[in-house]
C-alpha atoms as a PDB file:
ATOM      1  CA  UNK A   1     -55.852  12.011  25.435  1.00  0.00           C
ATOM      2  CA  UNK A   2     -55.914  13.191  21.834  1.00  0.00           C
ATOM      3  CA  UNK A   3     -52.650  13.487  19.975  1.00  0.00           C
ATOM      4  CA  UNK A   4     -51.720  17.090  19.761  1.00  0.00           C
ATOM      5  CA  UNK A   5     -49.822  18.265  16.776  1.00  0.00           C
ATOM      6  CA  UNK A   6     -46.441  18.787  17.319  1.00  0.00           C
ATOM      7  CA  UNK A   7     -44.250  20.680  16.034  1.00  0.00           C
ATOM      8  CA  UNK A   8     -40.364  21.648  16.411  1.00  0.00           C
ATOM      9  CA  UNK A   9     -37.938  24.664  15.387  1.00  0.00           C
ATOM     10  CA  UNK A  10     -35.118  26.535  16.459  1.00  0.00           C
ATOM     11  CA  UNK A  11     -35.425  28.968  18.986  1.00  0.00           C
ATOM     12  CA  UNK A  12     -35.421  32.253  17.041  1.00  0.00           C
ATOM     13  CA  UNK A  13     -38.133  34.676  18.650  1.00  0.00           C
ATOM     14  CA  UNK A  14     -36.626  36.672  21.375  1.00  0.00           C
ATOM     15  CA  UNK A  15     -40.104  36.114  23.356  1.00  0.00           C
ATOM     16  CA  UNK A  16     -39.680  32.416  22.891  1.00  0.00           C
ATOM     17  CA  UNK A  17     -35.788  32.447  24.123  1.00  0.00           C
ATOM     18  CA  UNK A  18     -37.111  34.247  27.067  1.00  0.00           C
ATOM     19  CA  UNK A  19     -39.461  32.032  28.164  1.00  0.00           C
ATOM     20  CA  UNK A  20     -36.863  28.545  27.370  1.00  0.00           C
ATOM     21  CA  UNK A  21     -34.691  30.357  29.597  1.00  0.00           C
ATOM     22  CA  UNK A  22     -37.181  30.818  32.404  1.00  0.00           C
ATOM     23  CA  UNK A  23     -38.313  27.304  32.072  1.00  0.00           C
ATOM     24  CA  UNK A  24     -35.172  25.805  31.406  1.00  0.00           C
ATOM     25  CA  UNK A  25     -33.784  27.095  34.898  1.00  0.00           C
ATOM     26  CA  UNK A  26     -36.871  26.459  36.589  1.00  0.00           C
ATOM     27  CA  UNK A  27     -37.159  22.938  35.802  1.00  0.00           C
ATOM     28  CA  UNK A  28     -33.161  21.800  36.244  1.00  0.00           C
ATOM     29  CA  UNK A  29     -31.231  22.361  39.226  1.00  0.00           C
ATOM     30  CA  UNK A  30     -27.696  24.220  38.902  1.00  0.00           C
ATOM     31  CA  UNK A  31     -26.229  20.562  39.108  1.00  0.00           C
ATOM     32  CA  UNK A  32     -28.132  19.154  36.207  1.00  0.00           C
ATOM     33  CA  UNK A  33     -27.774  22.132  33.645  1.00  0.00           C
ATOM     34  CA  UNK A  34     -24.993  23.793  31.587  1.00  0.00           C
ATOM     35  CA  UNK A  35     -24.840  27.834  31.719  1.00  0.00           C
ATOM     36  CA  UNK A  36     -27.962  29.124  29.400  1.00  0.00           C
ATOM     37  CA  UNK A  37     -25.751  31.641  27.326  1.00  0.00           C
ATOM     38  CA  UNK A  38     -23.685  29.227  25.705  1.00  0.00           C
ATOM     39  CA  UNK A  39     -26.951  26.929  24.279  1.00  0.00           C
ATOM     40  CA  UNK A  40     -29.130  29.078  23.186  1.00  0.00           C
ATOM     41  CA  UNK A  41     -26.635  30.762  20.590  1.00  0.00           C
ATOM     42  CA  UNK A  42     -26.405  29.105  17.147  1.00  0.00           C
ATOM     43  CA  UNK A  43     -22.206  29.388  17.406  1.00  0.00           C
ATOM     44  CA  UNK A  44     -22.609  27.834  20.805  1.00  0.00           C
ATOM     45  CA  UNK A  45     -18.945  26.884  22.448  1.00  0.00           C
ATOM     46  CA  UNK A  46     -20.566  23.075  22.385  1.00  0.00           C
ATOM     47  CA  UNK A  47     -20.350  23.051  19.022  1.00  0.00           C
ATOM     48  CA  UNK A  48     -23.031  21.920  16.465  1.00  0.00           C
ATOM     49  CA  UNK A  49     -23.773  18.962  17.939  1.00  0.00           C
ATOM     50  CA  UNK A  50     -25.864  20.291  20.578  1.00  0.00           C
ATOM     51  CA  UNK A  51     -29.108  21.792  19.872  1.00  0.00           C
ATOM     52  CA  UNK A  52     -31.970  23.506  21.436  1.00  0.00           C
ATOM     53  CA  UNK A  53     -34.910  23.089  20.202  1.00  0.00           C
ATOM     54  CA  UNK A  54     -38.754  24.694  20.650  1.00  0.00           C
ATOM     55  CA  UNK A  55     -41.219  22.683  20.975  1.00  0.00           C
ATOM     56  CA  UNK A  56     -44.907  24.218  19.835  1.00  0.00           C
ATOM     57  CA  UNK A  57     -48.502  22.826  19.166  1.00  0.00           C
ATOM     58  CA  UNK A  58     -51.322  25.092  17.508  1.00  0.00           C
ATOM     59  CA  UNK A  59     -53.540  26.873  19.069  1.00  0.00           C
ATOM     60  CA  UNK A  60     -54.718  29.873  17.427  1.00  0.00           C
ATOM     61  CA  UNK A  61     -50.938  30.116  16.575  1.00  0.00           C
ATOM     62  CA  UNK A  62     -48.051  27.814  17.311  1.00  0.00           C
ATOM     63  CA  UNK A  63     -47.860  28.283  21.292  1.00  0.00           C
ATOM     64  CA  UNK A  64     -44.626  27.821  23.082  1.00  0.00           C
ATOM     65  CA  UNK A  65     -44.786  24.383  24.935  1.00  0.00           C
ATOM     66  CA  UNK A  66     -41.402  23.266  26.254  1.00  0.00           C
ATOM     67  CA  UNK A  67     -37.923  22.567  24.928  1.00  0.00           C
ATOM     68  CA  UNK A  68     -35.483  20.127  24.523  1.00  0.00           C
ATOM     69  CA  UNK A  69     -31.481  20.002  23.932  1.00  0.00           C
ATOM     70  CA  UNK A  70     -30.117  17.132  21.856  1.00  0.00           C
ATOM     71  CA  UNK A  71     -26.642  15.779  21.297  1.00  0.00           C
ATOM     72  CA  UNK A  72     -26.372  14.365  17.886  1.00  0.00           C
ATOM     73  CA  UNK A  73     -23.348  11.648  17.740  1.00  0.00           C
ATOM     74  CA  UNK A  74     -22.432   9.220  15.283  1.00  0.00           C
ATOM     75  CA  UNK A  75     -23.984   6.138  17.320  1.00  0.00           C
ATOM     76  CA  UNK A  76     -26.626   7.810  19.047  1.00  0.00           C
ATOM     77  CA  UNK A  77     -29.438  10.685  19.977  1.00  0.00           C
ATOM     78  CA  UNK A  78     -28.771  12.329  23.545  1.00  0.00           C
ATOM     79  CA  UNK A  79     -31.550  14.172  24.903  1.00  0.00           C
ATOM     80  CA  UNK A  80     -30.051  16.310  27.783  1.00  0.00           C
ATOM     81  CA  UNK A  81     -33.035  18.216  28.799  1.00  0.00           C
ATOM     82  CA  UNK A  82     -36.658  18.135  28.256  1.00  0.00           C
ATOM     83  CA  UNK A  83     -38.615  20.382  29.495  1.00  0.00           C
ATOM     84  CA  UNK A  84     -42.641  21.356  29.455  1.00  0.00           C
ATOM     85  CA  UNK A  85     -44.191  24.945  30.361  1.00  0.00           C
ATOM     86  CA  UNK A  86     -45.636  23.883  33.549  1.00  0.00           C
ATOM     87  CA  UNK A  87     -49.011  25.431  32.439  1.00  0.00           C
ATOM     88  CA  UNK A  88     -49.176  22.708  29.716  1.00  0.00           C
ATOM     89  CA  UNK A  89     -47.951  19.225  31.455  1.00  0.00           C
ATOM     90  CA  UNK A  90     -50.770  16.515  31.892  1.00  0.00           C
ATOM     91  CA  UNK A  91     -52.045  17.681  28.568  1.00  0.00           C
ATOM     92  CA  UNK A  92     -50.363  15.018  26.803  1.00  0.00           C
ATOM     93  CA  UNK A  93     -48.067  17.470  24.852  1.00  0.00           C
ATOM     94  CA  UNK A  94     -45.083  15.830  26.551  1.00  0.00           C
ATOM     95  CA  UNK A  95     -45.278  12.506  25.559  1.00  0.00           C
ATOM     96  CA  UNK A  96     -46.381  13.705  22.255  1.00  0.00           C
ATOM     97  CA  UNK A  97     -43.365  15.311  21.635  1.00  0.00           C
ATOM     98  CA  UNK A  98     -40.934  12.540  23.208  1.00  0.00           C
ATOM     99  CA  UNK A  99     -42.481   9.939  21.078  1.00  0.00           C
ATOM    100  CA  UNK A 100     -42.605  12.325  17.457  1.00  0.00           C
ATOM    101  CA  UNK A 101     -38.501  12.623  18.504  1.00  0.00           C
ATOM    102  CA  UNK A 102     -38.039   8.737  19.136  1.00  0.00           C
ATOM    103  CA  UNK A 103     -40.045   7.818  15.929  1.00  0.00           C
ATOM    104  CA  UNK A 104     -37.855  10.283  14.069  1.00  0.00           C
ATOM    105  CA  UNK A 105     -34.353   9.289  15.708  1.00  0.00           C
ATOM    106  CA  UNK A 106     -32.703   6.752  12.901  1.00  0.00           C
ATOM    107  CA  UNK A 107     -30.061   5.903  16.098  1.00  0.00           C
ATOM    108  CA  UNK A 108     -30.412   5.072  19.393  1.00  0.00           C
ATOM    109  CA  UNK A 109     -32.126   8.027  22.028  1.00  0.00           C
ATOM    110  CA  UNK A 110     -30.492   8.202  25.641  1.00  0.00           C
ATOM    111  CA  UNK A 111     -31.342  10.255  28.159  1.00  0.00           C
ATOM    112  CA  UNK A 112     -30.580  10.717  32.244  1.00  0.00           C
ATOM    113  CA  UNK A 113     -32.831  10.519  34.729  1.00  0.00           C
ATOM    114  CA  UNK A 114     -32.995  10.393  38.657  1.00  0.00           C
ATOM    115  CA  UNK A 115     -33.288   7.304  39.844  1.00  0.00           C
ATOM    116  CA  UNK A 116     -36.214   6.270  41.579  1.00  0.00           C
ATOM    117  CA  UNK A 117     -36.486   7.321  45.713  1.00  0.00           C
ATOM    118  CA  UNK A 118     -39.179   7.026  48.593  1.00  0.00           C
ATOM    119  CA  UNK A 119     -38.372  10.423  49.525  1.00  0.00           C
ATOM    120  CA  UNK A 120     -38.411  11.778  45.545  1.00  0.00           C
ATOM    121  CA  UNK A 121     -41.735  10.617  43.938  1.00  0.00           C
ATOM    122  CA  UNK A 122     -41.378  13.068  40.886  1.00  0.00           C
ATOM    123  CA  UNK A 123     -38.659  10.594  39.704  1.00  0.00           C
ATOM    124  CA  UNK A 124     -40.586   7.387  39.733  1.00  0.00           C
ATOM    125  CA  UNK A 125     -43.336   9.409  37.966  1.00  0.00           C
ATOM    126  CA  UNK A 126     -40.826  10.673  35.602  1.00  0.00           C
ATOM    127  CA  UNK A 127     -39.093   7.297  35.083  1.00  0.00           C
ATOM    128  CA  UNK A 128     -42.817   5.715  34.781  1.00  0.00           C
ATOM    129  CA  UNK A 129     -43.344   8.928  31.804  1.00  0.00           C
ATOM    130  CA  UNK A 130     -40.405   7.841  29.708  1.00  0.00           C
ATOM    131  CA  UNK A 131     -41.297   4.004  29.718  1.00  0.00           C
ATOM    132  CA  UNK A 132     -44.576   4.675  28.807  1.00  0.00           C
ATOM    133  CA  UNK A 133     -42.864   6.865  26.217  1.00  0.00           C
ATOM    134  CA  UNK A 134     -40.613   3.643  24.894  1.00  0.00           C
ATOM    135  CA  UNK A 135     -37.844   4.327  26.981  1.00  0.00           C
ATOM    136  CA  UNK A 136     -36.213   1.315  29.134  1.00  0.00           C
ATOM    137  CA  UNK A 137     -33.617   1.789  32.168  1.00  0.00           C
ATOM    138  CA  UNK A 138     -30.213   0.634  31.581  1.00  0.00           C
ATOM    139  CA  UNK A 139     -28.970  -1.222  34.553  1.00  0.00           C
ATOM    140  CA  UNK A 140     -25.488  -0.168  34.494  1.00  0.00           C
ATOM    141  CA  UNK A 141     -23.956   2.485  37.515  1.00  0.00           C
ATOM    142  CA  UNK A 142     -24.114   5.968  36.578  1.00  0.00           C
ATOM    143  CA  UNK A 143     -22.720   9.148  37.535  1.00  0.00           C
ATOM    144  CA  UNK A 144     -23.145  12.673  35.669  1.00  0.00           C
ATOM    145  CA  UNK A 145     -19.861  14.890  36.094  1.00  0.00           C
ATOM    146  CA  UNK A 146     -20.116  18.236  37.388  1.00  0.00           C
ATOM    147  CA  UNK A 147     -21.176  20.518  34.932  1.00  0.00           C
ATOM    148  CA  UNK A 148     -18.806  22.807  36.397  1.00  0.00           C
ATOM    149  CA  UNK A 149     -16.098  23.285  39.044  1.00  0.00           C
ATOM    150  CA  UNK A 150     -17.949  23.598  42.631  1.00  0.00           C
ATOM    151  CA  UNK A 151     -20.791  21.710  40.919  1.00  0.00           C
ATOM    152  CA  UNK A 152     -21.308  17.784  42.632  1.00  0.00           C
ATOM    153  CA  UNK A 153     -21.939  14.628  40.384  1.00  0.00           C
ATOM    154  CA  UNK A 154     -25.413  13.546  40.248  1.00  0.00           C
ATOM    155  CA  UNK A 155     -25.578   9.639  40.324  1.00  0.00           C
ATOM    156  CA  UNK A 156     -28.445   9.048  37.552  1.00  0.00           C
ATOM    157  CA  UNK A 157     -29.965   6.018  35.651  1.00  0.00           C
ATOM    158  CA  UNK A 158     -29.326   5.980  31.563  1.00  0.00           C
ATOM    159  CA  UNK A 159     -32.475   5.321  29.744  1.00  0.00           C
ATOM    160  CA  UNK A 160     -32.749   4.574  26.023  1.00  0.00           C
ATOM    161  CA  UNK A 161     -34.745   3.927  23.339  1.00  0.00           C
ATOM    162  CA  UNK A 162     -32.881   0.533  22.229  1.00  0.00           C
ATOM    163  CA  UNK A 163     -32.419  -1.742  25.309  1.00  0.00           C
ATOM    164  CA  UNK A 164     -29.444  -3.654  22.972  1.00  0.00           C
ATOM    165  CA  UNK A 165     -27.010  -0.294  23.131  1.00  0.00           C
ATOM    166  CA  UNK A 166     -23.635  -0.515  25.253  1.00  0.00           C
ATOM    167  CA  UNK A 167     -24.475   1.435  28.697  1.00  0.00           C
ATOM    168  CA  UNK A 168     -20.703   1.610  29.047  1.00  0.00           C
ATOM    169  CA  UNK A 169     -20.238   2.678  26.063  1.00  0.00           C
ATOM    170  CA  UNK A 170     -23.250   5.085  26.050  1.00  0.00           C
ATOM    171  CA  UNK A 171     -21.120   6.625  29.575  1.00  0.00           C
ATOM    172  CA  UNK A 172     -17.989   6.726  27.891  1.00  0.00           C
ATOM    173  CA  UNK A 173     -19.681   8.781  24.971  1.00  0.00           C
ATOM    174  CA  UNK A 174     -21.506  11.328  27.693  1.00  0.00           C
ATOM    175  CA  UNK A 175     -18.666  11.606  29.206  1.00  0.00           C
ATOM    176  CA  UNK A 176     -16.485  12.467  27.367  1.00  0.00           C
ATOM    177  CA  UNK A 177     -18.418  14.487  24.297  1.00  0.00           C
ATOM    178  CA  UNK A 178     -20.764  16.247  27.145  1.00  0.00           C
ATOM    179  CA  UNK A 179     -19.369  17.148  30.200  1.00  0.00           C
ATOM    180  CA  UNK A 180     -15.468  16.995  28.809  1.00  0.00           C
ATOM    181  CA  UNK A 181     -14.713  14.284  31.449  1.00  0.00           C
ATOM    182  CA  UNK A 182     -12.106  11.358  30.589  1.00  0.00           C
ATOM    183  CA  UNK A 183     -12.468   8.683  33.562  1.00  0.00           C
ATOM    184  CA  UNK A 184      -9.063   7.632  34.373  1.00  0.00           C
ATOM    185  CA  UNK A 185      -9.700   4.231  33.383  1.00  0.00           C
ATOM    186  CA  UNK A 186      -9.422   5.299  29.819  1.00  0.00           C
END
């Protein structure tokens, strides 16, 4: 594939919120997404470390392509959803993307991911995706909170960008700056 050029902004068209919010929903379940209202907003209730951003390559003028939310911490990137307009993935814009955010991350990029499953072959493909991307599985136990009450926790695999960072560590930080969890350990 050729490399498409890639580009990223803010969400600030009300066309272009529409259509993050339609693909945002349709591409996470309830249990792997935070309500839309509060992200989208630049005085969001997470606070300026989270970000969602809108992810575009020319055509005869930027086009929408996807989005992605990032959680920007002192040790590392967290990419909590990334997401391409179904119209557009195969095209290479994806990977294009991932890669133009891991090349520009000075830190450490983690992510979540389901792990892989006979009966779920969209995760080994997506698993497959981010290490062709640069991405390696961390092989440490890992459970998302709920992202709400009556929500379940999602047992994922952490993937990163440096396979030297803490996993534990890496947890402790999701946990507690993302879903407002402290495990009782602590």
């Amino acid at each position: 594939m050729t490399k498409k050029l890639i580009s990223f902004a803010a969400l600030s068209d009300p066309a272009d919120e529409r259509a993050a919010e339609l693909l945002y929903t349709a591409a996470f379940p309830p249990e792997e997404r935070r309500p839309w209202d509060g992200i989208q907003h630049p005085q969001s209730p997470y606070g300026p470390q989270l970000s969602i951003i809108r992810i575009s390559y020319p055509d005869s003028a930027p086009r929408f392509a996807g989005i992605i939310t990032v959680w920007e911490f002192e040790t590392l990137r967290y990419i909590e959803h990334f997401a391409i307009d179904d119209c557009l993935r195969g095209s290479g814009i994806g990977a294009d993307a991932l890669r133009a955010v891991l090349a520009a991350s000075p830190k450490p990029v983690v992510l979540e991911v389901e792990p892989p499953a006979d009966d779920n072959p969209m995760a080994v493909r997506r698993i497959s995706f981010y290490k062709r991307c640069g991405l390696q599985v961390l092989h440490h136990p890992y459970i998302q909170p709920p992202y709400s009450p009556g929500l379940p926790a999602v047992p994922l695999l952490l993937m990163a960008s440096d396979a030297n960072i803490d996993p534990a560590m890496a947890e402790k930080l999701l946990h507690r700056q993302v879903y407002n969890h402290v495990q009782e350990a602590d």
